[in-house]
C-alpha atoms as a PDB file:
ATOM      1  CA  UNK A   1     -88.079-207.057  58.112  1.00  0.00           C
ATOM      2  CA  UNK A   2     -90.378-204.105  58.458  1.00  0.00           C
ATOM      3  CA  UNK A   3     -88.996-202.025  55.047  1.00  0.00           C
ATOM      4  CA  UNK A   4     -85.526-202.766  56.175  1.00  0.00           C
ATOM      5  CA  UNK A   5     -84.950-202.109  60.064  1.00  0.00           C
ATOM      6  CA  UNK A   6     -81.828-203.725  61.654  1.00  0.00           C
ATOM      7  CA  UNK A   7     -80.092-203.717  64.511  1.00  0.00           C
ATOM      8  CA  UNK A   8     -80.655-204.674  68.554  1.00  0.00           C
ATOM      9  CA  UNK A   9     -84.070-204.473  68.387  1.00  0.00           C
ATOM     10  CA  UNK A  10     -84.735-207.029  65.619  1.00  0.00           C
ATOM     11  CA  UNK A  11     -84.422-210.806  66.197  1.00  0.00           C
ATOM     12  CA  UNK A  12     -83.614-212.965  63.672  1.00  0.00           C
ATOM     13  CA  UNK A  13     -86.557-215.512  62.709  1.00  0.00           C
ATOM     14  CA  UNK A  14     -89.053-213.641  64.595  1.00  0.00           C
ATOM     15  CA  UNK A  15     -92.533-212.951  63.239  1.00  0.00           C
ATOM     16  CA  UNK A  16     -93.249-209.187  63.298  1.00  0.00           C
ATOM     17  CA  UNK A  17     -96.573-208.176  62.869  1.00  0.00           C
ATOM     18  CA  UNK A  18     -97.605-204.623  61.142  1.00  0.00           C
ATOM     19  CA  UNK A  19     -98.262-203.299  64.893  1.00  0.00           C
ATOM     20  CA  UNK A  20     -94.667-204.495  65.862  1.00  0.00           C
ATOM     21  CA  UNK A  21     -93.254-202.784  62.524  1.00  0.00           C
ATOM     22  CA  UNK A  22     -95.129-199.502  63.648  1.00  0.00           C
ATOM     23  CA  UNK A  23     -93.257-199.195  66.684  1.00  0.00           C
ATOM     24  CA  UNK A  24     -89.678-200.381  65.784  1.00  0.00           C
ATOM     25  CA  UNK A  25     -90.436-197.282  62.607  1.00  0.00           C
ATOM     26  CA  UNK A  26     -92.554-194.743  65.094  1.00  0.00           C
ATOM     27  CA  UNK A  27     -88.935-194.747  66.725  1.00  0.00           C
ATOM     28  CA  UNK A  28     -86.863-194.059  63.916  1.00  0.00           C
ATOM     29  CA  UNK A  29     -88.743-191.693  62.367  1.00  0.00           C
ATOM     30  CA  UNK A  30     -89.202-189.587  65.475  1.00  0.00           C
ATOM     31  CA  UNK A  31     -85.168-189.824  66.090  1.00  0.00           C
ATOM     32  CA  UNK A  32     -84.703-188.442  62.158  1.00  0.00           C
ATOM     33  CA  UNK A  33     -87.181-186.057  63.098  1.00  0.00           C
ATOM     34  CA  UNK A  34     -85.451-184.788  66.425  1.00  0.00           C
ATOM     35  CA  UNK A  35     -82.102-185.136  63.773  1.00  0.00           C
ATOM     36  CA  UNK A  36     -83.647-182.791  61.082  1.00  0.00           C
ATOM     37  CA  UNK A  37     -84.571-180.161  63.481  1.00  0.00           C
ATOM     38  CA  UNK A  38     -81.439-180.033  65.019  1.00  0.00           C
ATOM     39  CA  UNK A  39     -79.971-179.344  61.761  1.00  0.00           C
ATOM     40  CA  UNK A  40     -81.820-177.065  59.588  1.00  0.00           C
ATOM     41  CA  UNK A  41     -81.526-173.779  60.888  1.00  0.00           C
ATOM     42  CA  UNK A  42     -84.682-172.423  59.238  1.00  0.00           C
ATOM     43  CA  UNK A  43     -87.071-175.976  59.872  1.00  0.00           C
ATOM     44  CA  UNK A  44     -90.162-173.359  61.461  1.00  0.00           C
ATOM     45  CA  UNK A  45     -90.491-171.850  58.084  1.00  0.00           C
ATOM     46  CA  UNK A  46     -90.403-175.283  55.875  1.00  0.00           C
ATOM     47  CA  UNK A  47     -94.073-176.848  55.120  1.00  0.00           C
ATOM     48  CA  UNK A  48     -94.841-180.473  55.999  1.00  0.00           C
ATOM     49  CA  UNK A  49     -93.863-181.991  52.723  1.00  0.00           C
ATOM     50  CA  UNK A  50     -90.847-180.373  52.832  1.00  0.00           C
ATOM     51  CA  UNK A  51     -90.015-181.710  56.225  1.00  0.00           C
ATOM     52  CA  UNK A  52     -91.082-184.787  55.527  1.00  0.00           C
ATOM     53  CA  UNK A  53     -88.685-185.056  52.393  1.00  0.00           C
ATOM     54  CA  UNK A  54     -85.670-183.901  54.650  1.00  0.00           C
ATOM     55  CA  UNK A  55     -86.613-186.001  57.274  1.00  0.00           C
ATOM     56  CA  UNK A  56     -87.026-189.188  54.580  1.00  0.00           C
ATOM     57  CA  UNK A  57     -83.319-188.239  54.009  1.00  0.00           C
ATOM     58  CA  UNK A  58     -81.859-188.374  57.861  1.00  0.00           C
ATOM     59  CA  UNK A  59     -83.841-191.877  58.197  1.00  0.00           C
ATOM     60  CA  UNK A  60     -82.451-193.491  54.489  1.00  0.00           C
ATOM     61  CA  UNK A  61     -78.887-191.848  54.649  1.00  0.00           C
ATOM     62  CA  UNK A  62     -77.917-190.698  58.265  1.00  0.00           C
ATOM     63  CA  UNK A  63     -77.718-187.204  59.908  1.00  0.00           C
ATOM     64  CA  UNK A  64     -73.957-187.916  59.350  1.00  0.00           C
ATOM     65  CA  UNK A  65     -74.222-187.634  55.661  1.00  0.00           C
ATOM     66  CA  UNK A  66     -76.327-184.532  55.938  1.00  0.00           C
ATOM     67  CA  UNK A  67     -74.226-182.649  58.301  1.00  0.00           C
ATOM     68  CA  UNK A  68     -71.630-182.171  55.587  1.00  0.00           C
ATOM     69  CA  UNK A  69     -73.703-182.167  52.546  1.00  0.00           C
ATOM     70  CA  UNK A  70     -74.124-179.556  49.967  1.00  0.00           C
ATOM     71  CA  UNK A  71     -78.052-179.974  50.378  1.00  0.00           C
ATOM     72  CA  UNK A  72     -78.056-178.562  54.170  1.00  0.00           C
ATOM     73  CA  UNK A  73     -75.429-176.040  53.725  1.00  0.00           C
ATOM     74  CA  UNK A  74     -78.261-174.395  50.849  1.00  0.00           C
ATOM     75  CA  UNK A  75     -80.958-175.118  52.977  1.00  0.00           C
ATOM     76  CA  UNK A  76     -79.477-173.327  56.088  1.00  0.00           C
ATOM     77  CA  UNK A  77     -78.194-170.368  54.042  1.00  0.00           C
ATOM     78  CA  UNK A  78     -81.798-169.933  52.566  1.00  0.00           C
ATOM     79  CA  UNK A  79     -81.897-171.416  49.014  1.00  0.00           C
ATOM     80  CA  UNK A  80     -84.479-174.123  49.940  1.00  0.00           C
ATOM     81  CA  UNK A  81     -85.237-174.772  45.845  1.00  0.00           C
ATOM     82  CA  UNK A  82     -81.003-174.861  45.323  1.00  0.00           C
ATOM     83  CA  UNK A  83     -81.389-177.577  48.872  1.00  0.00           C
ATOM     84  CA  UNK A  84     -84.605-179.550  47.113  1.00  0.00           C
ATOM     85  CA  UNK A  85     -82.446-180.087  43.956  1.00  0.00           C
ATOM     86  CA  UNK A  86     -79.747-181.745  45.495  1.00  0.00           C
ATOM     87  CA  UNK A  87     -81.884-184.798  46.516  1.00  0.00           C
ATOM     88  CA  UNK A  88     -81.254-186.701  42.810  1.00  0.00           C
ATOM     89  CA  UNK A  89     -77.708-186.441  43.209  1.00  0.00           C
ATOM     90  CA  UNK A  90     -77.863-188.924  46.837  1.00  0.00           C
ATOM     91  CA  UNK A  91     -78.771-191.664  44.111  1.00  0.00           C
ATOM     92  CA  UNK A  92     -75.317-193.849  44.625  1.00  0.00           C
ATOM     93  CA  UNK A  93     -74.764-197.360  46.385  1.00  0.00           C
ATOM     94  CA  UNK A  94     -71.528-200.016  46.340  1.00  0.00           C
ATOM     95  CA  UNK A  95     -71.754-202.708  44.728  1.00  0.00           C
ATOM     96  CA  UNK A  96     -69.018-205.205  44.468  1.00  0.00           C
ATOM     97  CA  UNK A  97     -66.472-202.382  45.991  1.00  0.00           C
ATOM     98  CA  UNK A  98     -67.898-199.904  43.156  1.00  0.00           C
ATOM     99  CA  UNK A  99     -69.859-196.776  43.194  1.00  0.00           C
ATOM    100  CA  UNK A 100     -72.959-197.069  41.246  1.00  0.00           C
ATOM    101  CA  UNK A 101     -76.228-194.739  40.386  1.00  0.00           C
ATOM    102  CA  UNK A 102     -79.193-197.460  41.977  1.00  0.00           C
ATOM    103  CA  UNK A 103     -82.177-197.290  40.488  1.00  0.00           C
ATOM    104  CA  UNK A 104     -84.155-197.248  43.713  1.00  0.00           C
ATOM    105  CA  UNK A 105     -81.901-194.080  45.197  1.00  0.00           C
ATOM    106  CA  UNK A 106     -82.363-192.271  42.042  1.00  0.00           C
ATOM    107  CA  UNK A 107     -86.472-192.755  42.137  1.00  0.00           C
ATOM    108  CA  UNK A 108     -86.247-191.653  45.960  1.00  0.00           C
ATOM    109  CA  UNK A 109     -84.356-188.491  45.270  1.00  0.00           C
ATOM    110  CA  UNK A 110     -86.406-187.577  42.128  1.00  0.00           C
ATOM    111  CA  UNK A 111     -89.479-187.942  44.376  1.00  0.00           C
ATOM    112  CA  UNK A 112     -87.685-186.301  47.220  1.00  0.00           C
ATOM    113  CA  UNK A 113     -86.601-183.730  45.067  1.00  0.00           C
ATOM    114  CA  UNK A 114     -90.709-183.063  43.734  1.00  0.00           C
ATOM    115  CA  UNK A 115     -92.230-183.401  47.136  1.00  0.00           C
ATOM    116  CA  UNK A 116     -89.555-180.302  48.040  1.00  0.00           C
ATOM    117  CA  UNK A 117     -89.666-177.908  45.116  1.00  0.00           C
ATOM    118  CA  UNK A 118     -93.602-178.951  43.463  1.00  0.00           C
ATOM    119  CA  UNK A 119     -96.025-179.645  46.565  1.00  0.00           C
ATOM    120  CA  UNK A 120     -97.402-177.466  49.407  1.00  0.00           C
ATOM    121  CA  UNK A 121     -99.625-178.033  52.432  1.00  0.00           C
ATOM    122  CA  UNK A 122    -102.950-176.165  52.065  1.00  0.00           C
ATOM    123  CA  UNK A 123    -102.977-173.007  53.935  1.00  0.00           C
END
C-alpha cells in the first residue's frame, strides 16, 4: 500500500486514502532526508536534484547500504560525477536465493544516475 510502505504503521486490510499515504511517505522521506545529511560531508554544496537523487537512494536501499558504499565514499571525497555514476550499479535484487540485475533497480539507478550528473536547479 502507498508505493510499498510496511511496517507498524500499516494495517493490513485497511483503506488508505492518498492523504493517509502522504503522511505515512512525508515521514520517510524526511527521516532519509535527516539520513542523507548526516552522511554526505559536502550536502550544502549539492543542488536539489542531486539531493533528491541521494536521498531517493537512503529511502529505496537504507542509510546502511550507503554508509559503506563506493558511491558515498566519492561523494564525500569530492568526485560527485565518479558518486552519480555509481547509481546503475545498485540495480540487483534476490530472487529465489539468487542475485539478479531487476529491471526496475536498473531504470531507478539510470534515472538516478541522470538526475545527478545531467540536471541542475536554475540559479
Amino acid at each position: 500500500m502507498c508505493n510499498g510502505i510496511t511496517g507498524p504503521d500499516v494495517v493490513a486490510g485497511r483503506w488508505y486514502s492518498p492523504s493517509d499515504c502522504y503522511y505515512l511517505e512525508r515521514g520517510r522521506y524526511l527521516a532519509a532526508e535527516r539520513e542523507a545529511r548526516s552522511l554526505f560531508t559536502r550536502w550544502p554544496s549539492y543542488d536539489p536534484f542531486v539531493q533528491g537523487q541521494f536521498i531517493d537512494f537512503v529511502h529505496n536501499k537504507g542509510a546502511a547500504n550507503l554508509s559503506t558504499s563506493t558511491l558515498l565514499r566519492m561523494a564525500n571525497a569530492g568526485d560527485l560525477a565518479g558518486a552519480c555514476r555509481e547509481n546503475p550499479r545498485w540495480n540487483r535484487g534476490t530472487v529465489a536465493g539468487v542475485s539478479t540485475v531487476l529491471p526496475g533497480l536498473q531504470l531507478r539507478g539510470d534515472a538516478n544516475a541522470e538526475i545527478c550528473l545531467e540536471w541542475r536547479a536554475a540559479s
